[in-house]
N, C-alpha and C. Protein backbone atom coordinates (compact mmCIF):
# COMPACT_ATOMS: atom_id res chain seq x y z
N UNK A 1 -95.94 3.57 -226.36
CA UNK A 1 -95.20 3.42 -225.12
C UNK A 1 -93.96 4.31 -225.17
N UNK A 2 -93.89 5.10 -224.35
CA UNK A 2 -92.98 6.43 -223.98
C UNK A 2 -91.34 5.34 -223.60
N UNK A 3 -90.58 6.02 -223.88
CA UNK A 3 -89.16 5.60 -223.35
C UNK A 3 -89.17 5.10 -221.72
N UNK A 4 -89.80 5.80 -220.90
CA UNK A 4 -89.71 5.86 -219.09
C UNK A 4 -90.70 4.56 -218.91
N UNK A 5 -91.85 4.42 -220.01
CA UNK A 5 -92.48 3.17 -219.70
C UNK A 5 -91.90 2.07 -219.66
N UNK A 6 -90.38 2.16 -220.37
CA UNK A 6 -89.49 0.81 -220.59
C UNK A 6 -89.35 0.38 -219.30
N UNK A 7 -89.17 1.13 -218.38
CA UNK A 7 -88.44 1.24 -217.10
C UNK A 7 -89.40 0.88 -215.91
N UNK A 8 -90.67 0.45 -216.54
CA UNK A 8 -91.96 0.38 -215.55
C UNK A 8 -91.92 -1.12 -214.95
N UNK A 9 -92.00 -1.57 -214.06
CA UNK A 9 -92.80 -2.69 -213.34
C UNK A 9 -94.10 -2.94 -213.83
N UNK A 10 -94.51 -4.05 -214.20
CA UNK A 10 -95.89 -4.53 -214.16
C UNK A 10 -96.85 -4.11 -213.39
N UNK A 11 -96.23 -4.21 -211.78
CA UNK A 11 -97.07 -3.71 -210.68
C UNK A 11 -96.43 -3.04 -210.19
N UNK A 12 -96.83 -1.50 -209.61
CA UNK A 12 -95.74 -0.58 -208.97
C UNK A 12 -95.84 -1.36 -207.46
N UNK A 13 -94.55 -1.04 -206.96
CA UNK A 13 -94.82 -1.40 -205.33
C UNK A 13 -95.31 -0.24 -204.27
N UNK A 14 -95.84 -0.34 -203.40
CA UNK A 14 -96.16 0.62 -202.36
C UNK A 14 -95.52 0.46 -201.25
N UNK A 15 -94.61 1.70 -201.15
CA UNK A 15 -94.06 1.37 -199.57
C UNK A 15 -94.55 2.76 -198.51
N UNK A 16 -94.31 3.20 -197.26
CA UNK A 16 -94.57 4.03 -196.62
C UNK A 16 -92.94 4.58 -196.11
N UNK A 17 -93.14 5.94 -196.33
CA UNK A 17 -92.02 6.57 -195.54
C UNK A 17 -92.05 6.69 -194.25
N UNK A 18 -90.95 7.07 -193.81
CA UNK A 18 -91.06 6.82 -192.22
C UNK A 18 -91.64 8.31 -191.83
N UNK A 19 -91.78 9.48 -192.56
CA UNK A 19 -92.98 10.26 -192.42
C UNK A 19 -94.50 9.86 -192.04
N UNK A 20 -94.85 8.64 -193.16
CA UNK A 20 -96.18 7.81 -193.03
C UNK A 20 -96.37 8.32 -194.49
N UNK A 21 -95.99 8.82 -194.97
CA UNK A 21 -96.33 9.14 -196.66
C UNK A 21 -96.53 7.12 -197.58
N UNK A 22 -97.32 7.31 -197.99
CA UNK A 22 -97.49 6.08 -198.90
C UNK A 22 -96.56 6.66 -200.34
N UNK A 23 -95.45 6.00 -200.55
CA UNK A 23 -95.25 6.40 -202.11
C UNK A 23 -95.07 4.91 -203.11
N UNK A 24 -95.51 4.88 -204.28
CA UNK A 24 -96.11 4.31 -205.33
C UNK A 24 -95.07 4.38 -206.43
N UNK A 25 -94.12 3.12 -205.94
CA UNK A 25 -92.99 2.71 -206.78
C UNK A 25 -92.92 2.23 -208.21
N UNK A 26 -92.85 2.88 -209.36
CA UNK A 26 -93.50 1.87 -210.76
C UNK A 26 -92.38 1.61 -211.51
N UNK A 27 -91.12 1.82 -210.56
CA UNK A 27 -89.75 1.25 -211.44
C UNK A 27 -88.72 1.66 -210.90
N UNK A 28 -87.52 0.80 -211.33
CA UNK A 28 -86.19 1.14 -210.82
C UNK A 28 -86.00 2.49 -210.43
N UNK A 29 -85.73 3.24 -211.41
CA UNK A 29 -85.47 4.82 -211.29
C UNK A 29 -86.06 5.54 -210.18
N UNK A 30 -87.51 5.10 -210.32
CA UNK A 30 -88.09 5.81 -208.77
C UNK A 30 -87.39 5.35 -207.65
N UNK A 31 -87.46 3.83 -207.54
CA UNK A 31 -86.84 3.20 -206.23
C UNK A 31 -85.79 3.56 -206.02
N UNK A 32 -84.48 3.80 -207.00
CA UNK A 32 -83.43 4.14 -206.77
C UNK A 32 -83.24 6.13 -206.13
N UNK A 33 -83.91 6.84 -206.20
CA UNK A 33 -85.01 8.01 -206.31
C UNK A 33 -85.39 8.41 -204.75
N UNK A 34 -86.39 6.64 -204.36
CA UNK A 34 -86.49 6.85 -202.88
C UNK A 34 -86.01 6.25 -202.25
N UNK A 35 -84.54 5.37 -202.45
CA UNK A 35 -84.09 4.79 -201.34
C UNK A 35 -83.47 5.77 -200.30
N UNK A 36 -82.73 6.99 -200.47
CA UNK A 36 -81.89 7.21 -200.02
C UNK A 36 -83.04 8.04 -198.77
N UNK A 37 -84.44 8.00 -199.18
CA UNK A 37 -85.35 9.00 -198.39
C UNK A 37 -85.92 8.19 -197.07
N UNK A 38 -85.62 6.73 -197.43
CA UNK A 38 -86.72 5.73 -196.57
C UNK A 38 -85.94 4.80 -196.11
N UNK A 39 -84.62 5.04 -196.54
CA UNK A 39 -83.97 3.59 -195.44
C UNK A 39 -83.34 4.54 -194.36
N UNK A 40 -83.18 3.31 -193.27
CA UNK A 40 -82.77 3.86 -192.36
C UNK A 40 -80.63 3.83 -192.14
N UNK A 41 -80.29 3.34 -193.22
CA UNK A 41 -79.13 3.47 -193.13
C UNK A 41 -78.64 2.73 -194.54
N UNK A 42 -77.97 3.64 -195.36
CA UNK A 42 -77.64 3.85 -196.81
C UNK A 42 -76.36 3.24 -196.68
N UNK A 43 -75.94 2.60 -195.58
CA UNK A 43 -74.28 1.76 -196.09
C UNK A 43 -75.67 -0.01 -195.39
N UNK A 44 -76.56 0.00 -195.07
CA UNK A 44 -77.31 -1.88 -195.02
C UNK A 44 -76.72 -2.48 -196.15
N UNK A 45 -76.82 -3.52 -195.82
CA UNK A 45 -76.84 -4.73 -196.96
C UNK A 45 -78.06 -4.78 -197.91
N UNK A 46 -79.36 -4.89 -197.14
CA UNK A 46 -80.23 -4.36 -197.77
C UNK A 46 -80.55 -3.25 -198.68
N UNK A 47 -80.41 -1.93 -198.47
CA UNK A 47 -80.03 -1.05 -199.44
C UNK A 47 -79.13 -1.22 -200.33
N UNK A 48 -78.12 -1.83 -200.06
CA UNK A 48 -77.25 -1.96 -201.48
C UNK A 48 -77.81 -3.03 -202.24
N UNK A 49 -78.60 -3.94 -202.01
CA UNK A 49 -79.25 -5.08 -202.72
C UNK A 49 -79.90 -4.59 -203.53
N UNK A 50 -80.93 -3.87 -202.87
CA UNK A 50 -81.87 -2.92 -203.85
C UNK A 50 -81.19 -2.17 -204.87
N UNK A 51 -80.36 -1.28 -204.57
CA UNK A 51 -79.82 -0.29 -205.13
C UNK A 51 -79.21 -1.06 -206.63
N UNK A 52 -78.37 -1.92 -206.29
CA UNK A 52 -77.42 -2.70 -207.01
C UNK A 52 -78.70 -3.81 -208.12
N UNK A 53 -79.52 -3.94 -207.43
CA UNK A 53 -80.29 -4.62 -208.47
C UNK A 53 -81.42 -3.50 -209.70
N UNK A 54 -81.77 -2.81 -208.94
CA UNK A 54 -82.49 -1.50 -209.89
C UNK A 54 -81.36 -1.06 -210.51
N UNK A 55 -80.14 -0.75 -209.86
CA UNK A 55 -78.93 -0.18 -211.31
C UNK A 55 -78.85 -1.14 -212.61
N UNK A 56 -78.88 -2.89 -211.98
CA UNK A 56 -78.73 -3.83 -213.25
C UNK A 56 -79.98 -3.75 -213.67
N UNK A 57 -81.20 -3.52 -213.53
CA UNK A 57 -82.06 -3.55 -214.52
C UNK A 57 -82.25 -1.73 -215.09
N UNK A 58 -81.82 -0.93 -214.74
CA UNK A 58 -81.56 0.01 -215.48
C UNK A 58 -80.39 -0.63 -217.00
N UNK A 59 -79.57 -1.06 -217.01
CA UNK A 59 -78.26 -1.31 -217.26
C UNK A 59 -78.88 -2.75 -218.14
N UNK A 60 -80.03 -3.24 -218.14
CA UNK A 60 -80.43 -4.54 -218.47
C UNK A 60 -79.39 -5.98 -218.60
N UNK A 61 -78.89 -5.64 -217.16
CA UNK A 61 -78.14 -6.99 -216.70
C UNK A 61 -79.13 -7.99 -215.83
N UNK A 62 -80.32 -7.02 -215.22
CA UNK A 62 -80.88 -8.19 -214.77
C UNK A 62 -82.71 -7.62 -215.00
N UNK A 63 -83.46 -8.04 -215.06
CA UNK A 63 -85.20 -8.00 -215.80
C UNK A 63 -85.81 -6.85 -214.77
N UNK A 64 -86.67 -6.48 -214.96
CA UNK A 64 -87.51 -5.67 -214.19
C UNK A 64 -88.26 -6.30 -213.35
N UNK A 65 -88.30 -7.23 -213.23
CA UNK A 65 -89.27 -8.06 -212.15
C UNK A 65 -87.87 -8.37 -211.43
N UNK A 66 -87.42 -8.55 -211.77
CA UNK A 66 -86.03 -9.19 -210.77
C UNK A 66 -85.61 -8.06 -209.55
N UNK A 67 -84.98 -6.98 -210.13
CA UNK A 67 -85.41 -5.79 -209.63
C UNK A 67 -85.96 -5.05 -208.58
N UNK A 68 -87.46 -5.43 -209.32
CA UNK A 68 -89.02 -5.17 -207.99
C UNK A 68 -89.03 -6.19 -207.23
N UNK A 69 -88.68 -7.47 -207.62
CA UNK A 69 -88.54 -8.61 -206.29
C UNK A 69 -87.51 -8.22 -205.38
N UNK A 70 -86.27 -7.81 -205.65
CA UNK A 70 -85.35 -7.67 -205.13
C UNK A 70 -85.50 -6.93 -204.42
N UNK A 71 -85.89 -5.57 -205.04
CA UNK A 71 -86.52 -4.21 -204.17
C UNK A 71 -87.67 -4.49 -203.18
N UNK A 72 -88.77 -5.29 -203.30
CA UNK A 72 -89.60 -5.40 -202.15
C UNK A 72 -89.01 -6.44 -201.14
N UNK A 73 -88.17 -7.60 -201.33
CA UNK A 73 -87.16 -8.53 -200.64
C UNK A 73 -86.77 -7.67 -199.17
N UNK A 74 -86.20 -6.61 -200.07
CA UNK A 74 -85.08 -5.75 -199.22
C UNK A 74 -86.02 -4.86 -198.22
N UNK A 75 -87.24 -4.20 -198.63
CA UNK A 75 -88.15 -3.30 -197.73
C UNK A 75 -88.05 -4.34 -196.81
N UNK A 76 -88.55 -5.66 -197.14
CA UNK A 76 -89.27 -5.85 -196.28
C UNK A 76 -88.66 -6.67 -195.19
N UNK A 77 -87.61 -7.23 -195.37
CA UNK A 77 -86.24 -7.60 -194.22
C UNK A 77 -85.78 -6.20 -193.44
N UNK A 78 -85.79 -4.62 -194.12
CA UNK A 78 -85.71 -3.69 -193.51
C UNK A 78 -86.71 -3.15 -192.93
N UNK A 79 -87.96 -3.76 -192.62
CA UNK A 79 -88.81 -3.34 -192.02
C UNK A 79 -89.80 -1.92 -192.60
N UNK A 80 -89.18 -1.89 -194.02
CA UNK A 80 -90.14 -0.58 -194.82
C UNK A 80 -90.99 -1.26 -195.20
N UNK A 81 -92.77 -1.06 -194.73
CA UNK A 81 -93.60 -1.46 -195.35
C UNK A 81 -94.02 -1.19 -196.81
């Protein structure tokens, strides 16, 4: 197991850009990567939830599932499928 695998989700998440692109989330780093591409406004509450929770599990203040819950929480109150 490679260093970047540390950083993996169990299950990557799938969200769609507002292009219609499907992209295939498998950890903080990515998510943090594509938030700034797929939300629709980078000062939400939502975006900073996400953001702020993938930084603590980068930072291992809070688990990698915590994280990806947090991160799909937030799509999906923001309407990113």
């Amino acid at each position: 197991m490679g260093d970047n695998d540390q950083h993996h989700w169990k299950s990557p998440v799938r969200i769609t850009t507002p292009e219609g692109t499907i992209e295939v989330i498998r950890g903080p780093e990515e998510a943090l990567a594509v938030l700034p591409q797929v939300w629709p406004e980078a000062d939400d509450e939502h975006f900073s939830q996400a953001k702020r929770a993938c930084l603590a599990a980068l930072s291992r203040s809070k688990t990698l599932e915590e994280a990806r819950y947090t991160f799909m929480g937030a799509c999906r109150d923001a309407n990113i499928d």
